[in-house]
Protein backbone atom coordinates (compact mmCIF):
# COMPACT_ATOMS: atom_id res chain seq x y z
CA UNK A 1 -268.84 -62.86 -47.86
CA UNK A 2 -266.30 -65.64 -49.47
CA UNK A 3 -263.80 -67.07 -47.32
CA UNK A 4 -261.74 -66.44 -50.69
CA UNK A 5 -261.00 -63.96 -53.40
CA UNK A 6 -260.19 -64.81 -57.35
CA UNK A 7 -257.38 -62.20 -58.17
CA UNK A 8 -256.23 -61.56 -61.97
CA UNK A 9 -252.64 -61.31 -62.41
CA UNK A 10 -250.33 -60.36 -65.29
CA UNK A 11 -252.89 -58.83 -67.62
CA UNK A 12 -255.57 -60.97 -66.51
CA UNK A 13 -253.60 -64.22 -68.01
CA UNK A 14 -253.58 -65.83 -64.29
CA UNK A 15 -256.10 -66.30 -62.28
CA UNK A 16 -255.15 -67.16 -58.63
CA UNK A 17 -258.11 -68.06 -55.72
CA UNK A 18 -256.58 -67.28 -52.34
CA UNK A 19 -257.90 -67.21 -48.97
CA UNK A 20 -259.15 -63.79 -47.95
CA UNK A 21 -257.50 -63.81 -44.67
CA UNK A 22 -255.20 -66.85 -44.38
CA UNK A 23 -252.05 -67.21 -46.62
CA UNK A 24 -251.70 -65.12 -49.39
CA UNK A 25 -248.19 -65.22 -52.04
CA UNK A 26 -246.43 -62.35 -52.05
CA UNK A 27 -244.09 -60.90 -54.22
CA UNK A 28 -241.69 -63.19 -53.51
CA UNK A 29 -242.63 -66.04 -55.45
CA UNK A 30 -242.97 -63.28 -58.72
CA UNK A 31 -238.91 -63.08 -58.51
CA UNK A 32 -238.48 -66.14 -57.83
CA UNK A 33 -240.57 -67.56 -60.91
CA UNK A 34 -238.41 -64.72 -63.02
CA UNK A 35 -235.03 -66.21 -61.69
CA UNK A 36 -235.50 -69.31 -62.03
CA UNK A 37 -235.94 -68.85 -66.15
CA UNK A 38 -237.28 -72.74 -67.21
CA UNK A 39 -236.08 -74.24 -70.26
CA UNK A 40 -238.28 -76.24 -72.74
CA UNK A 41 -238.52 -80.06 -71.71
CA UNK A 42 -237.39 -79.30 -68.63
CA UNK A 43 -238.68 -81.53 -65.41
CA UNK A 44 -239.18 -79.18 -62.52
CA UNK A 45 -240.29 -79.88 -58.68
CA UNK A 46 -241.96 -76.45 -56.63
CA UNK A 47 -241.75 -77.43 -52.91
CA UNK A 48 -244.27 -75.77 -51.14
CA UNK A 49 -246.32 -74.10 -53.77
CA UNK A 50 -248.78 -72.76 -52.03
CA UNK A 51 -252.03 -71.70 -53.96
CA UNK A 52 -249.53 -72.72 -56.53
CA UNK A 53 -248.47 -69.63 -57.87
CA UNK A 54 -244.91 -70.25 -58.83
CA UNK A 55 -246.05 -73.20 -60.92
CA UNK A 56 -248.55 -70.99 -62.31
CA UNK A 57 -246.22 -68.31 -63.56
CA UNK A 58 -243.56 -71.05 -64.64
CA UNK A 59 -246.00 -73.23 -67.12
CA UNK A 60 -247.74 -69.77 -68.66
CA UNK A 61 -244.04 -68.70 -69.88
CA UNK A 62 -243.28 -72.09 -70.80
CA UNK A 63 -245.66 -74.68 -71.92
CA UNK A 64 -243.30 -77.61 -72.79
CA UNK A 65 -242.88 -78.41 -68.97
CA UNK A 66 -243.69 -80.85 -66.29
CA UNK A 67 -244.17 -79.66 -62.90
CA UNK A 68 -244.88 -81.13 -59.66
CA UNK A 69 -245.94 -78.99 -56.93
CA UNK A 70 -245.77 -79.92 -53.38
CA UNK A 71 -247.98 -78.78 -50.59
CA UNK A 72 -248.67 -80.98 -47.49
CA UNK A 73 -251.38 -78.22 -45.95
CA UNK A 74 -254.14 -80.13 -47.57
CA UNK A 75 -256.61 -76.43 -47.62
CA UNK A 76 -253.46 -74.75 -49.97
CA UNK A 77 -253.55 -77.87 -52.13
CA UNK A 78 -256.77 -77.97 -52.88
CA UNK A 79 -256.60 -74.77 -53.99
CA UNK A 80 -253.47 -75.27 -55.85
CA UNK A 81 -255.26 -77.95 -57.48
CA UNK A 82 -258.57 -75.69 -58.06
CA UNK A 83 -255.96 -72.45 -59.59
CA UNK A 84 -254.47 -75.18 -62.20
CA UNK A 85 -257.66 -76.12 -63.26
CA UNK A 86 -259.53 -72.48 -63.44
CA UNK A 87 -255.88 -71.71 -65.80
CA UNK A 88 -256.50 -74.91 -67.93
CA UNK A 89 -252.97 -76.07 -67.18
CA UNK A 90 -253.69 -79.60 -65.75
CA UNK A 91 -251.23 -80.98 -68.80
CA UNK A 92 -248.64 -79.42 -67.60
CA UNK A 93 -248.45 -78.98 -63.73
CA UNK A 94 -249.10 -81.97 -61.28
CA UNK A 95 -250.35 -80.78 -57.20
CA UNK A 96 -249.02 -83.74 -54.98
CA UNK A 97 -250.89 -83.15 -51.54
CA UNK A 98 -248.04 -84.69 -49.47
CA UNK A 99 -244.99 -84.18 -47.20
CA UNK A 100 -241.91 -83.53 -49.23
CA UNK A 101 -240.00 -85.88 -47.12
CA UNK A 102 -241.81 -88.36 -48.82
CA UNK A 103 -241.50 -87.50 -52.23
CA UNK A 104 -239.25 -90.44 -52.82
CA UNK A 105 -242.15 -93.00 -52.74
CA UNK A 106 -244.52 -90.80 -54.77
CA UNK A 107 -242.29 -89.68 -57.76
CA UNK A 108 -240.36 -92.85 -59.66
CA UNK A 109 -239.98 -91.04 -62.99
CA UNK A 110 -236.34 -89.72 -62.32
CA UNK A 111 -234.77 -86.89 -60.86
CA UNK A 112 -235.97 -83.54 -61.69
CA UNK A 113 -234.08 -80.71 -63.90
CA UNK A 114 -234.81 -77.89 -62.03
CA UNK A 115 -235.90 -77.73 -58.37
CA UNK A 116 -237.56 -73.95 -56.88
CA UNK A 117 -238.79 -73.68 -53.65
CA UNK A 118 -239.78 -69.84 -51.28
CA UNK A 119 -239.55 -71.69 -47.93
CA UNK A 120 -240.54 -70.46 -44.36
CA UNK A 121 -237.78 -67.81 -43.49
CA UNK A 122 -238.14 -67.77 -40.19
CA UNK A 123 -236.83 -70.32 -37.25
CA UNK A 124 -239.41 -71.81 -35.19
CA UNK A 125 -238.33 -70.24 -32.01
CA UNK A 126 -237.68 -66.57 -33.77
CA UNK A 127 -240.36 -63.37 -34.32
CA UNK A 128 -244.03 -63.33 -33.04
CA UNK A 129 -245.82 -66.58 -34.70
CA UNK A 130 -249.11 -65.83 -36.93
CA UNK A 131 -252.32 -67.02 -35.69
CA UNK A 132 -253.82 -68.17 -38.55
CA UNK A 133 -251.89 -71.40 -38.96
CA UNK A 134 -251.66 -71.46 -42.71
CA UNK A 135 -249.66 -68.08 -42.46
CA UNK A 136 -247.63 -69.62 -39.65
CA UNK A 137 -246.60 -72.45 -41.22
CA UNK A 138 -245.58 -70.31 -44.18
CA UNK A 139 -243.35 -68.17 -42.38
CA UNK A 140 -241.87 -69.94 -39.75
CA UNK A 141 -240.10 -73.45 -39.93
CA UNK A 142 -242.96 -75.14 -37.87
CA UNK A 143 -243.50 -78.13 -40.14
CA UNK A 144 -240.32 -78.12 -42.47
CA UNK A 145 -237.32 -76.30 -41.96
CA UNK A 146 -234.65 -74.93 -44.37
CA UNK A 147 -232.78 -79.06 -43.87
CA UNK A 148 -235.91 -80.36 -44.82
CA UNK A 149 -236.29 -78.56 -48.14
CA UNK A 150 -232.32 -78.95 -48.99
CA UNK A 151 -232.03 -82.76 -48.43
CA UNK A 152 -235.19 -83.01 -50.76
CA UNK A 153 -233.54 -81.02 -53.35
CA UNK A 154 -230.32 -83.38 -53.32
CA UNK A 155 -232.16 -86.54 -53.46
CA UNK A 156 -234.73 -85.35 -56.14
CA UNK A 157 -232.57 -83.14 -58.41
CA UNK A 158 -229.84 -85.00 -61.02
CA UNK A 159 -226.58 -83.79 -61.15
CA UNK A 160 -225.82 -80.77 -62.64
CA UNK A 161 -229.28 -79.95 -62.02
CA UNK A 162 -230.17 -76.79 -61.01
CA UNK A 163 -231.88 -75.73 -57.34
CA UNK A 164 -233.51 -71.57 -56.95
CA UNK A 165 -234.72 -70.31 -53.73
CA UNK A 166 -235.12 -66.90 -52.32
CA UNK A 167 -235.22 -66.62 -48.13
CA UNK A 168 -234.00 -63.90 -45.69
CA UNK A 169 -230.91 -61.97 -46.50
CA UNK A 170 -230.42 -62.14 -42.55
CA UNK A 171 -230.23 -66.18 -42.91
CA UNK A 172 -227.56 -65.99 -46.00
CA UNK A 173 -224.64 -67.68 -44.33
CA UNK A 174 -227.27 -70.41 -43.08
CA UNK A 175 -228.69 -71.34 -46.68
CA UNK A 176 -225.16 -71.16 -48.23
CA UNK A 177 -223.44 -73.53 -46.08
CA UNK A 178 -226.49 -75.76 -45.77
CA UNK A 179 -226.65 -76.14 -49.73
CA UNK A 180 -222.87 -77.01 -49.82
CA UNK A 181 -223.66 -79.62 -46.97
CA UNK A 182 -225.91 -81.55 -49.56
CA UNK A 183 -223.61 -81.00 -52.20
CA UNK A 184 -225.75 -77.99 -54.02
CA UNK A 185 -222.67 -75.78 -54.86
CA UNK A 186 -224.24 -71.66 -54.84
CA UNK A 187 -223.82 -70.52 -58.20
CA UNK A 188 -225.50 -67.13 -57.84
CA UNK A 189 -226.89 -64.76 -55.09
CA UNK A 190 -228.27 -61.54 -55.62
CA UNK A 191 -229.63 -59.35 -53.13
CA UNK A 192 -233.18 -58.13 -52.94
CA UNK A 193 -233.78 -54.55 -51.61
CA UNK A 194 -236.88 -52.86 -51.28
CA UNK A 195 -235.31 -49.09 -52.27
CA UNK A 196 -231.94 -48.33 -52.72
CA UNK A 197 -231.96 -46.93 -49.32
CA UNK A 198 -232.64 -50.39 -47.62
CA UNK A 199 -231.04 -53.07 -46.65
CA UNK A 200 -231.44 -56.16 -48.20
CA UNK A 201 -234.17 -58.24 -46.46
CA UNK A 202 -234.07 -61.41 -49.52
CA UNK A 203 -231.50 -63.08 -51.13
CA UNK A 204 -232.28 -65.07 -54.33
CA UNK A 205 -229.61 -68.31 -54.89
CA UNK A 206 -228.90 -70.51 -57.42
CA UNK A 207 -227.22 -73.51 -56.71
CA UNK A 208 -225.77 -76.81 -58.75
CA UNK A 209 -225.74 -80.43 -57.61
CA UNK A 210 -222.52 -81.48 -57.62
CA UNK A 211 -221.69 -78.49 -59.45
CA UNK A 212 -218.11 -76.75 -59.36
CA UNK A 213 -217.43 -73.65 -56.42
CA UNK A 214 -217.39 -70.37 -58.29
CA UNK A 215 -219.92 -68.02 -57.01
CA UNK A 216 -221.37 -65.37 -59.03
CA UNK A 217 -222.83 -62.00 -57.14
CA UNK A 218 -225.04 -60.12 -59.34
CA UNK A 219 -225.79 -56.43 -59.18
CA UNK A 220 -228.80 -55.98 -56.40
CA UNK A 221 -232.33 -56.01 -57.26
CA UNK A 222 -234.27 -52.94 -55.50
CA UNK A 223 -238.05 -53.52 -56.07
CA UNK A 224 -239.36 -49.99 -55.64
CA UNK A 225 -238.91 -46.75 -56.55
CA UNK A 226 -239.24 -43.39 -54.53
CA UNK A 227 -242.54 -42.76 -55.99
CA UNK A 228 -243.89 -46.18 -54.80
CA UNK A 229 -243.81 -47.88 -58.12
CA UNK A 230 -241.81 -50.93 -59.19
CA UNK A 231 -238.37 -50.76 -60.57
CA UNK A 232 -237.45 -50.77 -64.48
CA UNK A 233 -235.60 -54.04 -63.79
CA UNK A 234 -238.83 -55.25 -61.67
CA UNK A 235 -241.63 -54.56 -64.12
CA UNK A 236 -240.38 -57.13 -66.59
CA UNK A 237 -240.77 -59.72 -63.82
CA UNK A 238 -244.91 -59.34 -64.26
CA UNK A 239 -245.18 -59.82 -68.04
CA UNK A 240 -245.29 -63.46 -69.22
């Protein structure tokens, strides 16, 4: 049997190769890619892609991009790199196999429009650690922490630039005054339940560098319904 599985997603216009048992995305990257609603030209950074996903879903709704993704696990960025390929979009999205803390020497071609990133949502010393390492490192903050991803964002993205993330709903006072630390103003939150008779577990932000206080709270997003299928407002979030 493969170590890996090639999965058809919305429609059959992505194809995504994943590791059977180590990391997998989730539907957290799906809302993410939705929220963070690219415009054409637009230069935008995805820190920690993954199998690359997010890029995926960002360059099929919008072809006049440019995307770097990040991924330091060198396993996720090959694939990355193999899932860009297999969707012909090697035009438009870039894998860098490195540490975002070092972005800064790899990228010279200016600061980036739009910055997304779904990082680990748990501390390193909080919850029962994975295992498999590649899940682990997902998760948890054992290589870069919620810091590490928000003084990337400041020194990549230009000013009035804008920064999406979704993390744990539990960690909300965390992320907001970490992004006003680096001068990423929140612009946005809305909260991510998975039935209306949940609490929220994700919060999805949008922030601006150097942008203006004035924080909008959007109605919630609940993702299914009693039956077990997604939401009206969800369903939308699947179609390119």
């Amino acid at each position: 049997m493969s170590s890996y599985t090639t999965d058809s997603f919305f429609d059959g216009k992505i194809r995504v190769m994943q590791a059977r048992r180590g990391y997998r995305f989730s539907i957290d990257a799906v809302l993410l890619a939705y929220h963070a609603a690219p415009r054409p030209g637009e230069k935008i950074l995805d820190l920690g892609t993954g199998c690359g996903i997010i890029a995926l879903i960002l360059a099929s709704r919008c072809a006049d991009l440019k995307i770097y993704a990040v991924e330091f696990q060198a396993e996720l960025a090959e694939l990355a790199t193999a899932n860009v390929r297999q969707n012909r979009l090697e035009e438009i999205i870039s894998v860098l196999p490195t540490d975002m803390k070092l972005l800064t020497r790899q990228i010279t071609s200016g600061p980036f429009d739009l910055i997304v990133s779904n990082p680990p949502f748990y501390s390193s010393g909080s919850g029962r650690i994975n295992p498999d390492s590649q899940r682990a490192i997902a998760r948890h903050e054992i290589k870069a922490d919620l810091a590490d991803v928000l003084q990337t964002t400041r020194r990549m993205l230009r000013t009035s630039g804008r920064f999406v993330t979704i993390f744990s709903a539990e960690r909300t006072a965390d992320l907001l005054s970490q992004m006003r630390n680096e001068n990423l103003e929140p612009k946005m939150i809305r909260l991510i339940h998975s039935n209306r008779e949940s609490d929220a577990k994700l919060i999805l932000v949008e922030g601006i560098k150097n942008g203006r206080p004035g924080l909008k709270v959007v109605p919630p997003l609940y993702i299914y319904e009693e039956t077990g299928n997604y939401t009206a407002d969800v369903q939308p979030m699947f179609e390119l």
